[in-house]
Every structure is written in C-alpha cells, then in structure tokens.
C-alpha atoms as a PDB file:
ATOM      1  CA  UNK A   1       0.000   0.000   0.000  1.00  0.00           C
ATOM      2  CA  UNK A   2       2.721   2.616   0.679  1.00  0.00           C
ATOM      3  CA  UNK A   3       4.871   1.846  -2.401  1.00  0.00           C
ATOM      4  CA  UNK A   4       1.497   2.326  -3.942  1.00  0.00           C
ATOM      5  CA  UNK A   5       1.114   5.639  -2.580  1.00  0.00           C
ATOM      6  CA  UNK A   6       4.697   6.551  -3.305  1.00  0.00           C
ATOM      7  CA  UNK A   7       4.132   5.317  -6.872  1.00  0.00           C
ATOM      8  CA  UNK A   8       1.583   7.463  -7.291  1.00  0.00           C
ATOM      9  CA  UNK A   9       2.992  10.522  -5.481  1.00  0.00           C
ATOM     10  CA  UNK A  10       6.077  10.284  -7.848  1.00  0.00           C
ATOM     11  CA  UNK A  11       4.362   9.979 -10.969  1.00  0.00           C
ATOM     12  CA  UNK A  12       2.091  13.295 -10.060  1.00  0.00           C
ATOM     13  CA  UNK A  13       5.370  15.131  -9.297  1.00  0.00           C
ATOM     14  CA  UNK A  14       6.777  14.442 -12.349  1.00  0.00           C
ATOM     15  CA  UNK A  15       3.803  15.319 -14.260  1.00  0.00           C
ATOM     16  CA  UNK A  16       3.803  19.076 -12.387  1.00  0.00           C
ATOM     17  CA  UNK A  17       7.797  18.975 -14.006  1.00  0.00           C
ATOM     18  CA  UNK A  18       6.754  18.434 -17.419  1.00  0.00           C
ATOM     19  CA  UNK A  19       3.878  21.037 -17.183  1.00  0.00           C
ATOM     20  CA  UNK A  20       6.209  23.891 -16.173  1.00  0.00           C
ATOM     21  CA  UNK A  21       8.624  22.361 -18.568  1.00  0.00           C
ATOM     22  CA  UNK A  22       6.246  22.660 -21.769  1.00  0.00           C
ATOM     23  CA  UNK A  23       5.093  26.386 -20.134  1.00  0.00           C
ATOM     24  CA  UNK A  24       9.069  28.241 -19.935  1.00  0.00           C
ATOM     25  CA  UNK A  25       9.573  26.440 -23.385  1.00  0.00           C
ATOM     26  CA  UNK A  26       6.268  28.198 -24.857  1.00  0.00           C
ATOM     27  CA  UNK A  27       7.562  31.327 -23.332  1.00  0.00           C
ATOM     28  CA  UNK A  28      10.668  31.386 -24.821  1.00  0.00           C
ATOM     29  CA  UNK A  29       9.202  30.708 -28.086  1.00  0.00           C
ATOM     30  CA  UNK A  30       7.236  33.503 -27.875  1.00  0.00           C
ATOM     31  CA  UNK A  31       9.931  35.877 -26.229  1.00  0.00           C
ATOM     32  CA  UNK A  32      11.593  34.429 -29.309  1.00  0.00           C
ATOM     33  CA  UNK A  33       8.919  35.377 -31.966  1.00  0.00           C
ATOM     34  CA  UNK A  34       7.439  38.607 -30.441  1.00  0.00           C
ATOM     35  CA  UNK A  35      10.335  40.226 -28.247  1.00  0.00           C
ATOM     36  CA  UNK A  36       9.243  43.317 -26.287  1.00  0.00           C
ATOM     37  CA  UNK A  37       5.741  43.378 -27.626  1.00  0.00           C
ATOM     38  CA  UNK A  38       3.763  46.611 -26.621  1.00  0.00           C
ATOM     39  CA  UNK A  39       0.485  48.303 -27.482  1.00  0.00           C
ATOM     40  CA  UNK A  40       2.105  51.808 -26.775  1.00  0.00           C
ATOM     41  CA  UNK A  41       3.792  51.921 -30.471  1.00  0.00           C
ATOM     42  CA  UNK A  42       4.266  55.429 -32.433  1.00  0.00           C
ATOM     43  CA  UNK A  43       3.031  55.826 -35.859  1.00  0.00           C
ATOM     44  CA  UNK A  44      -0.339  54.063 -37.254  1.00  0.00           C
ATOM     45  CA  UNK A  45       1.245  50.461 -35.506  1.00  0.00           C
ATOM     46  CA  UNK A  46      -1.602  49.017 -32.946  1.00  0.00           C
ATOM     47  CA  UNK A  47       1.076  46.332 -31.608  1.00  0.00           C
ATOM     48  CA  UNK A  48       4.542  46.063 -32.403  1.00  0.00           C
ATOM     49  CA  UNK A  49       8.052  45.033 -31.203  1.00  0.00           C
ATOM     50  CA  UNK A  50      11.447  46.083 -30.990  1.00  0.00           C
ATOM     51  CA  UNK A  51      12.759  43.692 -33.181  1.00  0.00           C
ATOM     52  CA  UNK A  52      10.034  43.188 -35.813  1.00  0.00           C
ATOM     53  CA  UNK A  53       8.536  46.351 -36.029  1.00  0.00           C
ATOM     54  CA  UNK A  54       4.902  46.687 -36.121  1.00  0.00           C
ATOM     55  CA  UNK A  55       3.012  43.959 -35.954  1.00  0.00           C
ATOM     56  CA  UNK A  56      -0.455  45.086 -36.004  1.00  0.00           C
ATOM     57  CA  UNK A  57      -1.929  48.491 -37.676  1.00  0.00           C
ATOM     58  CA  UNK A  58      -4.787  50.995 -36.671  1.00  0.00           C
ATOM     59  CA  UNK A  59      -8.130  51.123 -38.841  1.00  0.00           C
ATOM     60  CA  UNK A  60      -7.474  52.167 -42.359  1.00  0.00           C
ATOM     61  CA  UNK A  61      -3.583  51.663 -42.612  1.00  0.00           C
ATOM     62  CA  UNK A  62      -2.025  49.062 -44.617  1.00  0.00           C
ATOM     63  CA  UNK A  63       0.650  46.759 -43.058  1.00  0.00           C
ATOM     64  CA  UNK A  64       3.724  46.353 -45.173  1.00  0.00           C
ATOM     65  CA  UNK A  65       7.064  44.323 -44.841  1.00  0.00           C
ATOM     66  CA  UNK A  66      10.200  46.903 -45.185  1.00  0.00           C
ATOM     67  CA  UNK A  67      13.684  45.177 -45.763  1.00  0.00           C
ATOM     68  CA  UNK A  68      16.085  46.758 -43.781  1.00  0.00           C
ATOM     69  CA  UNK A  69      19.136  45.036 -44.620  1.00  0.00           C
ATOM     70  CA  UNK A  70      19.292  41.326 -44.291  1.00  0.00           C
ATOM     71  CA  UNK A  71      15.888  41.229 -42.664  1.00  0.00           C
ATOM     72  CA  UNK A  72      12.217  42.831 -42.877  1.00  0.00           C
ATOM     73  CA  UNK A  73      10.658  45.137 -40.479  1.00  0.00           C
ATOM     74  CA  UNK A  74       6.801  45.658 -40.150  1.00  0.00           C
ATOM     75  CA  UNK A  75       5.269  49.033 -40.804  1.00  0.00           C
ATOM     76  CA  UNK A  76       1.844  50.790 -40.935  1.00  0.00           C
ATOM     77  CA  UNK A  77       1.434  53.150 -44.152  1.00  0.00           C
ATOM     78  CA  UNK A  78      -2.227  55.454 -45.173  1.00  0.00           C
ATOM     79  CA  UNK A  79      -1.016  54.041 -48.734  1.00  0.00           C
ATOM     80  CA  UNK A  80       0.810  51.228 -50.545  1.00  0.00           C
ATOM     81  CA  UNK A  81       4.509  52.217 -52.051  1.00  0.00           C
ATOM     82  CA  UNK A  82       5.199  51.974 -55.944  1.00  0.00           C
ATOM     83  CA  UNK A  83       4.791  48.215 -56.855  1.00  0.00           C
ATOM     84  CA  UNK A  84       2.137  47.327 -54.589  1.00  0.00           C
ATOM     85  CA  UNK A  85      -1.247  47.640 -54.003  1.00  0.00           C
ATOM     86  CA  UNK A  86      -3.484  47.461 -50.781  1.00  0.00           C
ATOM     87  CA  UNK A  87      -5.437  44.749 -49.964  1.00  0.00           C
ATOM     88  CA  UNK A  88      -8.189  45.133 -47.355  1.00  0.00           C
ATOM     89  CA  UNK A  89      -9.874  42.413 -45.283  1.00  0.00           C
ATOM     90  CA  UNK A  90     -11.166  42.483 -41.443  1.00  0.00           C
ATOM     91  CA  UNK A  91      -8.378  40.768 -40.196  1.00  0.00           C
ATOM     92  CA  UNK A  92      -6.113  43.507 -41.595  1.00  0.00           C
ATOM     93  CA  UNK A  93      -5.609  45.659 -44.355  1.00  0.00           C
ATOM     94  CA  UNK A  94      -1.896  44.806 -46.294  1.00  0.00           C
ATOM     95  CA  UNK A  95       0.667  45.742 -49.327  1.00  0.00           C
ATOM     96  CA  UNK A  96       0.393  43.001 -52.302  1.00  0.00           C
ATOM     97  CA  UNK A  97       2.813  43.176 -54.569  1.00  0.00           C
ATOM     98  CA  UNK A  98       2.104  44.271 -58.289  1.00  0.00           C
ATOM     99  CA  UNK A  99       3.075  41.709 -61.167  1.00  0.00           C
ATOM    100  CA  UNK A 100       6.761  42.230 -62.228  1.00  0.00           C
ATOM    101  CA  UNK A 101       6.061  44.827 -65.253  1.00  0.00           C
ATOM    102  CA  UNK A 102       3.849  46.690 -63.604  1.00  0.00           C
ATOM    103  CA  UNK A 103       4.844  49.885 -61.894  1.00  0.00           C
ATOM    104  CA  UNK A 104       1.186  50.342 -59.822  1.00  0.00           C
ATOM    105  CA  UNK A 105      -1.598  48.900 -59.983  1.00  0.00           C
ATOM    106  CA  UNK A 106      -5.505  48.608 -58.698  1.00  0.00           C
ATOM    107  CA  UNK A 107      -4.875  45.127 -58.239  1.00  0.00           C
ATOM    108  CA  UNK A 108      -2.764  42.466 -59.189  1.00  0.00           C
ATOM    109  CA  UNK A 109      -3.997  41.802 -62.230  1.00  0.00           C
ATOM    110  CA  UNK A 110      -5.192  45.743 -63.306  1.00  0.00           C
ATOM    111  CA  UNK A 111      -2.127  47.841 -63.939  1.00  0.00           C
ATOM    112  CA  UNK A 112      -2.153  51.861 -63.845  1.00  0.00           C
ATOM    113  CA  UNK A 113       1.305  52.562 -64.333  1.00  0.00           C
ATOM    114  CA  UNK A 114       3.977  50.253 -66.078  1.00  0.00           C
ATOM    115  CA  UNK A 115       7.775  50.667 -65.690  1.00  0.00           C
ATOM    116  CA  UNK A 116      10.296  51.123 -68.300  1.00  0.00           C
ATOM    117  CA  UNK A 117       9.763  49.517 -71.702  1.00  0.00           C
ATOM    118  CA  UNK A 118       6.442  48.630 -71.230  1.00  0.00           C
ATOM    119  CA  UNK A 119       3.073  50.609 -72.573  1.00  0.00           C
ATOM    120  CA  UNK A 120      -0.272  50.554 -70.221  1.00  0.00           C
ATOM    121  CA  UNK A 121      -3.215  48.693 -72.204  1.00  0.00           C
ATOM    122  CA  UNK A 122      -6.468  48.198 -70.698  1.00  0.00           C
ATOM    123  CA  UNK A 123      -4.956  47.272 -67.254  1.00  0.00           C
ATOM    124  CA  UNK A 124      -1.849  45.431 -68.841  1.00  0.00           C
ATOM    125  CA  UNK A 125       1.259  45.913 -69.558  1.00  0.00           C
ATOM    126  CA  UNK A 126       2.990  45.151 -73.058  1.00  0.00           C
ATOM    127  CA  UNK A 127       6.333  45.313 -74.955  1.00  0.00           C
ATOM    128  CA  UNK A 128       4.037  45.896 -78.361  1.00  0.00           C
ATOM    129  CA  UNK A 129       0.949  47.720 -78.721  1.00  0.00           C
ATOM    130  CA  UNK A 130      -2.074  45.515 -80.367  1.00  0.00           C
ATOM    131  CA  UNK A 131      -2.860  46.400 -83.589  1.00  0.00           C
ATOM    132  CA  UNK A 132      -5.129  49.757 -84.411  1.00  0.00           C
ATOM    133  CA  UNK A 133      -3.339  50.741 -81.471  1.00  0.00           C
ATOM    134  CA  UNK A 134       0.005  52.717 -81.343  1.00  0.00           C
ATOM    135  CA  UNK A 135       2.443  53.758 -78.426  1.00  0.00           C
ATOM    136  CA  UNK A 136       2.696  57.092 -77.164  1.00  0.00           C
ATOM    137  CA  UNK A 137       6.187  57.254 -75.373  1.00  0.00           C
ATOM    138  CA  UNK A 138       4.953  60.676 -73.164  1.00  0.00           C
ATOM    139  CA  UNK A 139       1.718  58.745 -71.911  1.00  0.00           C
ATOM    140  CA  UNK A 140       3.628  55.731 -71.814  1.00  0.00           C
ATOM    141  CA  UNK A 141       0.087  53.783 -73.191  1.00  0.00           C
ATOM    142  CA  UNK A 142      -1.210  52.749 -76.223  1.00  0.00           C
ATOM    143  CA  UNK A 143      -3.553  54.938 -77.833  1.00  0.00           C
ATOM    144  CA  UNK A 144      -5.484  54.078 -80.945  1.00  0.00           C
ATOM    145  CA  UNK A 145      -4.730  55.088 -84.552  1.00  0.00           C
ATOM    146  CA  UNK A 146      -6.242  58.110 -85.938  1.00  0.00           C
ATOM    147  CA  UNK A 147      -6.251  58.302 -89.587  1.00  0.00           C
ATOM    148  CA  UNK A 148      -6.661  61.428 -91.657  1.00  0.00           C
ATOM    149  CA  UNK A 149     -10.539  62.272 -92.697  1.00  0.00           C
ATOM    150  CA  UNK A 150     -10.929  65.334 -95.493  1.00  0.00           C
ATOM    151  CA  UNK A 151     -13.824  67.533 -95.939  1.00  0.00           C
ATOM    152  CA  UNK A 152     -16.250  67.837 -99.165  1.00  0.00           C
ATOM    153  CA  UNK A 153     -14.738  69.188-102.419  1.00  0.00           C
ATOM    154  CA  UNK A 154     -15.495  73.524-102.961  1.00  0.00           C
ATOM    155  CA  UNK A 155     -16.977  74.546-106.419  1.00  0.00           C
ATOM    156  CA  UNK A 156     -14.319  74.965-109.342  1.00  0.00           C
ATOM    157  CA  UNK A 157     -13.052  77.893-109.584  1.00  0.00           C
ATOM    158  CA  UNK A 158     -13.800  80.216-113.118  1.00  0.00           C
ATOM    159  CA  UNK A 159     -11.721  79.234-115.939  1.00  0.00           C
ATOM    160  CA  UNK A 160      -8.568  81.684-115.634  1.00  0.00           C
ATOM    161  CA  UNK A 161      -5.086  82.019-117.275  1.00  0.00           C
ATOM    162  CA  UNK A 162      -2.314  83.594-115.131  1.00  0.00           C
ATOM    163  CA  UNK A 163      -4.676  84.718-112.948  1.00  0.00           C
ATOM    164  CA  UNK A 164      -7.113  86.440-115.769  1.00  0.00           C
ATOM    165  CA  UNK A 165     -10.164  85.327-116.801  1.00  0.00           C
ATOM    166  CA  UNK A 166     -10.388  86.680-120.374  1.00  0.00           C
ATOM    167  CA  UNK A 167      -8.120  87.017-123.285  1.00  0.00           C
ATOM    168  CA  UNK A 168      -7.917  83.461-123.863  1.00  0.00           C
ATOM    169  CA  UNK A 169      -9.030  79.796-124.935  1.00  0.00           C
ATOM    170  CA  UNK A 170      -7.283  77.554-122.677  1.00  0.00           C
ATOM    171  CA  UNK A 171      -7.317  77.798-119.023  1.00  0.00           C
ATOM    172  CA  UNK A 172      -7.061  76.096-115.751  1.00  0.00           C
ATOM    173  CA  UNK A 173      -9.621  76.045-113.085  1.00  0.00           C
ATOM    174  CA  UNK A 174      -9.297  74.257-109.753  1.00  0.00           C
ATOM    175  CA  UNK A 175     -10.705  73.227-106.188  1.00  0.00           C
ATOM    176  CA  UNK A 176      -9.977  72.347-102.674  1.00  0.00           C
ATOM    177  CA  UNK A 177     -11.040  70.418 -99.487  1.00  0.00           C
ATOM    178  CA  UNK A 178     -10.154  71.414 -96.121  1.00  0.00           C
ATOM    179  CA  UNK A 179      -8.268  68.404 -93.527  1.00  0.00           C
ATOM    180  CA  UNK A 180     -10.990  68.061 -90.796  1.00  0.00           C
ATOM    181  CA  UNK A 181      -8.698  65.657 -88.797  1.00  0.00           C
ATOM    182  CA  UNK A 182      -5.104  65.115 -88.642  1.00  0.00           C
ATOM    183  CA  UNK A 183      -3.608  61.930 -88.689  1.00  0.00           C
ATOM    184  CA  UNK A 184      -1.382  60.268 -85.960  1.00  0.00           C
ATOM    185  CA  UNK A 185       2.122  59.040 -86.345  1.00  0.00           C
ATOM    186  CA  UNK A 186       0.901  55.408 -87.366  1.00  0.00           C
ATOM    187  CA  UNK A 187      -2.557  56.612 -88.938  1.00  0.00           C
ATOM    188  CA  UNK A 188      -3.506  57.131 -93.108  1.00  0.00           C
ATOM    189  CA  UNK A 189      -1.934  59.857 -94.273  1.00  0.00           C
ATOM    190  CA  UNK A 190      -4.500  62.619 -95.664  1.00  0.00           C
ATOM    191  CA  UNK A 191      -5.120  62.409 -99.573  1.00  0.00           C
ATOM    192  CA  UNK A 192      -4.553  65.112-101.893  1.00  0.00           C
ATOM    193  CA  UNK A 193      -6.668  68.253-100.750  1.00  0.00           C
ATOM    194  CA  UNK A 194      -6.177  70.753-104.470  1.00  0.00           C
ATOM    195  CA  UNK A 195      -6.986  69.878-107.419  1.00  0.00           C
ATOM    196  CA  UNK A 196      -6.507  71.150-111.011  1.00  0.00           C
ATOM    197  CA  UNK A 197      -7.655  70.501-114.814  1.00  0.00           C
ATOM    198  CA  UNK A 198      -7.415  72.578-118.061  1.00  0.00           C
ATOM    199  CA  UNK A 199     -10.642  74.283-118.874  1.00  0.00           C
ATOM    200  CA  UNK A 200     -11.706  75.805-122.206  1.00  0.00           C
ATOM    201  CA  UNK A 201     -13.610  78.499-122.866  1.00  0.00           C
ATOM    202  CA  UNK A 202     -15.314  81.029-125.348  1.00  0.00           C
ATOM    203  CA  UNK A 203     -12.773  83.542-126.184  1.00  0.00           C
ATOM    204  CA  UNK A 204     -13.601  86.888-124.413  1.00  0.00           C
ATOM    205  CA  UNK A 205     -12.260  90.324-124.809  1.00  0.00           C
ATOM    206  CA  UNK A 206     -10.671  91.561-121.144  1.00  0.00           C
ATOM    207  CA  UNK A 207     -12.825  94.160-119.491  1.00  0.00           C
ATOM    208  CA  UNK A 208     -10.189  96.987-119.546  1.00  0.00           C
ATOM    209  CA  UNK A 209     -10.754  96.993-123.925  1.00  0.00           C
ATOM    210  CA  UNK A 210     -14.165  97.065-123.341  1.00  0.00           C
ATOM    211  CA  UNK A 211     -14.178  99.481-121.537  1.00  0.00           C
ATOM    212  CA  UNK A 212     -11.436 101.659-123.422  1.00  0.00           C
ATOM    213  CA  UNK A 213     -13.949 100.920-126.453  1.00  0.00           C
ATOM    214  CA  UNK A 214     -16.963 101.982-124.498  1.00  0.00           C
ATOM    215  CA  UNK A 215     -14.865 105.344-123.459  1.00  0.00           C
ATOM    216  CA  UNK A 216     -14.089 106.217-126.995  1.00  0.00           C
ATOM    217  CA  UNK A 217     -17.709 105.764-128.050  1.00  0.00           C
ATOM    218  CA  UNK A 218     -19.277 107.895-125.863  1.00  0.00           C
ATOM    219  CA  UNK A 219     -16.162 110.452-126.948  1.00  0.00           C
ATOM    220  CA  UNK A 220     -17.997 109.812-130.347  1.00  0.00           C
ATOM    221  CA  UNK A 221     -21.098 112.228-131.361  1.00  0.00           C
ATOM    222  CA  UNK A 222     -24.294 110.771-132.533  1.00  0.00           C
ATOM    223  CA  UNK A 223     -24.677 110.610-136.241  1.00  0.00           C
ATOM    224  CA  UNK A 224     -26.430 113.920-137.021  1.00  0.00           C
ATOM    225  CA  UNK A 225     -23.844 115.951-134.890  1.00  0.00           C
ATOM    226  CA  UNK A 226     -21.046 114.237-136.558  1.00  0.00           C
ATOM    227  CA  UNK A 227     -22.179 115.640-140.258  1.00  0.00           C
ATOM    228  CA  UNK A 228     -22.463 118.970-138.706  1.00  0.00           C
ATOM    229  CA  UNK A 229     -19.089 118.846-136.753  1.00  0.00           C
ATOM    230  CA  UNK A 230     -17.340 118.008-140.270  1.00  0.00           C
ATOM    231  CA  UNK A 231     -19.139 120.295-141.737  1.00  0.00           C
ATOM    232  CA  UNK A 232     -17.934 123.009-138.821  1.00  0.00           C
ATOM    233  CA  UNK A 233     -14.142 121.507-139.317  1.00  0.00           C
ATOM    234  CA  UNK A 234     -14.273 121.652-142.646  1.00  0.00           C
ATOM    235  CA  UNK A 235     -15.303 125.426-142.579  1.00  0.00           C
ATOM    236  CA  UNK A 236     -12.707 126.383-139.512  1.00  0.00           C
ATOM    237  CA  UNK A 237     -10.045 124.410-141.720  1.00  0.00           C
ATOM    238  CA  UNK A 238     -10.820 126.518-144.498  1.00  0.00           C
ATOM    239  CA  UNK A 239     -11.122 129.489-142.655  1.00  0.00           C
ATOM    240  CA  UNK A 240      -7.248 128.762-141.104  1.00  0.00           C
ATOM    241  CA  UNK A 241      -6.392 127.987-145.055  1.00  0.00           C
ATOM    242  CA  UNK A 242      -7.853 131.308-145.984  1.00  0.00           C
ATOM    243  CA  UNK A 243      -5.837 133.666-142.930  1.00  0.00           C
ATOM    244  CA  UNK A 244      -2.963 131.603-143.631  1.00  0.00           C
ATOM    245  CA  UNK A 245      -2.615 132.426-147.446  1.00  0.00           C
ATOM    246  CA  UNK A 246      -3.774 135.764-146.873  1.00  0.00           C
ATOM    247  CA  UNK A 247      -0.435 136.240-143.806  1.00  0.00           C
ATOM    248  CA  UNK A 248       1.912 134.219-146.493  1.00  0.00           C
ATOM    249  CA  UNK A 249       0.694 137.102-149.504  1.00  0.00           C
ATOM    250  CA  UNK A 250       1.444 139.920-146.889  1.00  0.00           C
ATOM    251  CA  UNK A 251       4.773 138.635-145.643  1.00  0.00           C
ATOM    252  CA  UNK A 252       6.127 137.876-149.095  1.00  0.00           C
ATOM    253  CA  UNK A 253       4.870 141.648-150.216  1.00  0.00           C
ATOM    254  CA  UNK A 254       6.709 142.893-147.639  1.00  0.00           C
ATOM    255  CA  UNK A 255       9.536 141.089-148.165  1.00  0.00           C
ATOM    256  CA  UNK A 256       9.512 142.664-152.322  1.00  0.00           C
ATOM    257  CA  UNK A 257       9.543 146.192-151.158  1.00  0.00           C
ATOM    258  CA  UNK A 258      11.775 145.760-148.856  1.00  0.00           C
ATOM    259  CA  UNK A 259      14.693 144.117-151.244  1.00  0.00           C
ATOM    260  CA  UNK A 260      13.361 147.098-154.077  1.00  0.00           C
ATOM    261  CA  UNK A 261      13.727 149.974-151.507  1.00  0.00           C
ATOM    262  CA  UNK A 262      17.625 148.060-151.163  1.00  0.00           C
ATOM    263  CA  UNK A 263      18.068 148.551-154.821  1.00  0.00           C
ATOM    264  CA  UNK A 264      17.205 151.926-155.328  1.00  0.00           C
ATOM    265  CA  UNK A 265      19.835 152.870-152.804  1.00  0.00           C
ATOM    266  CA  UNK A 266      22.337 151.330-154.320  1.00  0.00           C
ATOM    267  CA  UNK A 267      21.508 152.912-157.354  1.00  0.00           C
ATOM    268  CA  UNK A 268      21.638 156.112-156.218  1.00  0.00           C
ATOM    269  CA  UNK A 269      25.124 156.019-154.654  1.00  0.00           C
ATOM    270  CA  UNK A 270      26.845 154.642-157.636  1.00  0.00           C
ATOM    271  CA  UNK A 271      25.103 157.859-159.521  1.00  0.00           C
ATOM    272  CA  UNK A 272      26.932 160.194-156.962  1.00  0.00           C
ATOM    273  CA  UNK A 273      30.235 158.868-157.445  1.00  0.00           C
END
C-alpha cells in the first residue's frame, strides 16, 4: 500500500515537471517570436516590437514588410509604395505586390502605371501595342490610330489664265477640301486636298478693252452731230487755209519792197560817185 502511494505521489510530481517544462519552453518561443511586444507603439502600428517592427496596424492603414538590410521590419502606411497595391480584409488591411512589369496597380492583375519599356493597355502591360493601337512614349500607353478624314470638295473655280479670266481659250480652273482631322504618327496619311484641270472656254475680250472701247464711243457724237461737226471743221479748216494764205501774200509783199527799196539805194550812190 505505501509503495502504492509513493508510486503514485512520484508519478504526479513528475507530471507538475513536465507542465512547467512545456510552459518556460512556450515562453521562450514567444519571447523568441514577439520580443518586447507593446500596445504603446508610435506611428499608425496598434502592436509592435522592438525587433520586428509593427506587428499590427490601426483602422485604415495598410501593413507592409520593409527590408532593412538582411531582414524585414513591419510598418503601418495610409497608402501602398510603388509596386504594390493594398489589400483590405477584417483581419487587416496589407501591401500586395504588383506583377513584375507593372509599376502600380488597382490590383494584381489591373495595372495603372507600367515601368520602363512597357506601354499601359487596358490594365496590362505590353512590350508591343495591339494592332489599331500605337504607343505614345509621353503617356507611356497605347492609344489608338487616328487616320486622316478630309472635308467635301469647294466649287471649281472660273476658268482663268495667269490669274485672268479673259483674253484666252485655254485655261485652268481648280478646287480644294479642307483636312478636318489630322492623322497620328501610325494613322492614313490625308489624300490630296487641291486639285486642277485645263478648262476651255469662249474667247472673251478683257474688261479693260471694253471698256477703253466703251470710253471712246461715248467720246464719239451721234450721227447727225457728226455731219455737222465736219461740216464746222471743214469750214474752220478753211477758214485757217484762208488767214494763212492771206499772212503768207502779206509777208512775201513785204519782203519785195523791202529788197526794191535796197536797190534803189544802191543805185543812187553809184550815180553820186
């Protein structure tokens, strides 16, 4: 009966051993895992630790793993770094990493920002825009093709001829269309917007003889003043005929007595002598 009790006395003190043994190692584990944890932490951290960081963020921050050298430190951010994107759930609200090409995103899978080399379509990120698409290396996207649309043709132009429109058979007339939309770098090109073809016409006098013609016939009197206005020349012309003749009889009169009065002095002298 006593090595009974002394059996059983020695089994429940070794039992009370193993208990505290299993508690101190569970301790150190977690001394181990969460060193110096404390809820008085600076920053948007609800719980965190001297050696891990923050462990635990307030409502509406995003817990993300910082590498500080050869190991990663907790913090609490109001918004995901370049590369990631935030995650929310109730348990907490985390960074996710972005896929490799992308340089931010809405969510794994939906870019909004690509790095280097790549072009943002529709979400993704690609090395070659799809076709009826082109890049745009500001934008860094791909933005569709935009090819060239034209207008409706104008009315020819009159037939002309270095720039007149008389004075001649042959001519050239022309028209135009106006570029309502310009194309892009990869779009159509814009067609032809003048065009000319050779033109003939009904030969025309310019405006300027007309005109000159119309001047000189109103210069020109009507029929019955013309007969009298001969008639009047005709008289005045005679008239100028008549003084004229009657000037040239006088002068050449004059011109007579003059050499005679000349002679008879000469006369006279060689008498004297």
């Amino acid at each position: 009966m006593q090595l009974r009790l002394l059996s059983l006395v020695l089994i429940f003190v070794h039992f009370m051993e193993y208990s505290d043994s299993q508690h101190a190692s569970r301790s150190r584990r977690q001394r181990r895992t969460h060193p110096g944890v404390s809820h008085g932490c600076q920053g948007g951290c609800a719980t965190c630790s001297d050696y891990n960081g923050c462990l635990s963020c307030k409502p509406k921050m995003f817990f993300f793993l910082e590498r500080n050298g050869m190991k990663q430190i907790g913090v609490c951010l109001p918004a995901c770094p370049s590369g990631y994107h935030g995650s929310r759930s109730p348990e907490i609200n985390k960074c996710l990493k972005c896929k490799a090409d992308c340089d931010a995103c809405f969510e794994k899978n939906f870019c909004t920002k690509c790095k280097a080399g790549f072009y943002l379509h529709m979400g993704r990120c690609l090395e070659i825009c799809p076709e009826e698409f082109e890049p745009n290396d500001q934008l860094m996207e791909c933005i569709p093709v935009v090819h060239c649309i034209v207008g409706e043709w104008s009315q020819w132009t009159p037939c002309s001829k270095r720039g007149k429109t008389c004075g001649f058979k042959r001519g050239e007339e022309s028209r135009s269309r106006e570029v309502v939309r310009q194309p892009s770098t990869r779009g159509d090109t814009c067609p032809v917007t003048t065009e000319k073809r050779t033109c003939v016409v009904k030969r025309k006098k310019c405006r300027k003889a007309e005109k000159r013609g119309k001047e000189e016939r109103r210069k020109r009197p009507a029929k019955g003043e013309n007969h009298e206005s001969r008639h009047d020349e005709r008289d005045t012309k005679r008239d100028t005929d008549t003084r004229g003749a009657s000037e040239n009889k006088n002068k050449t009169e004059h011109r007579r007595k003059k050499a005679q009065g000349k002679h008879h002095t000469s006369t006279a002298g060689s008498s004297g002598h």
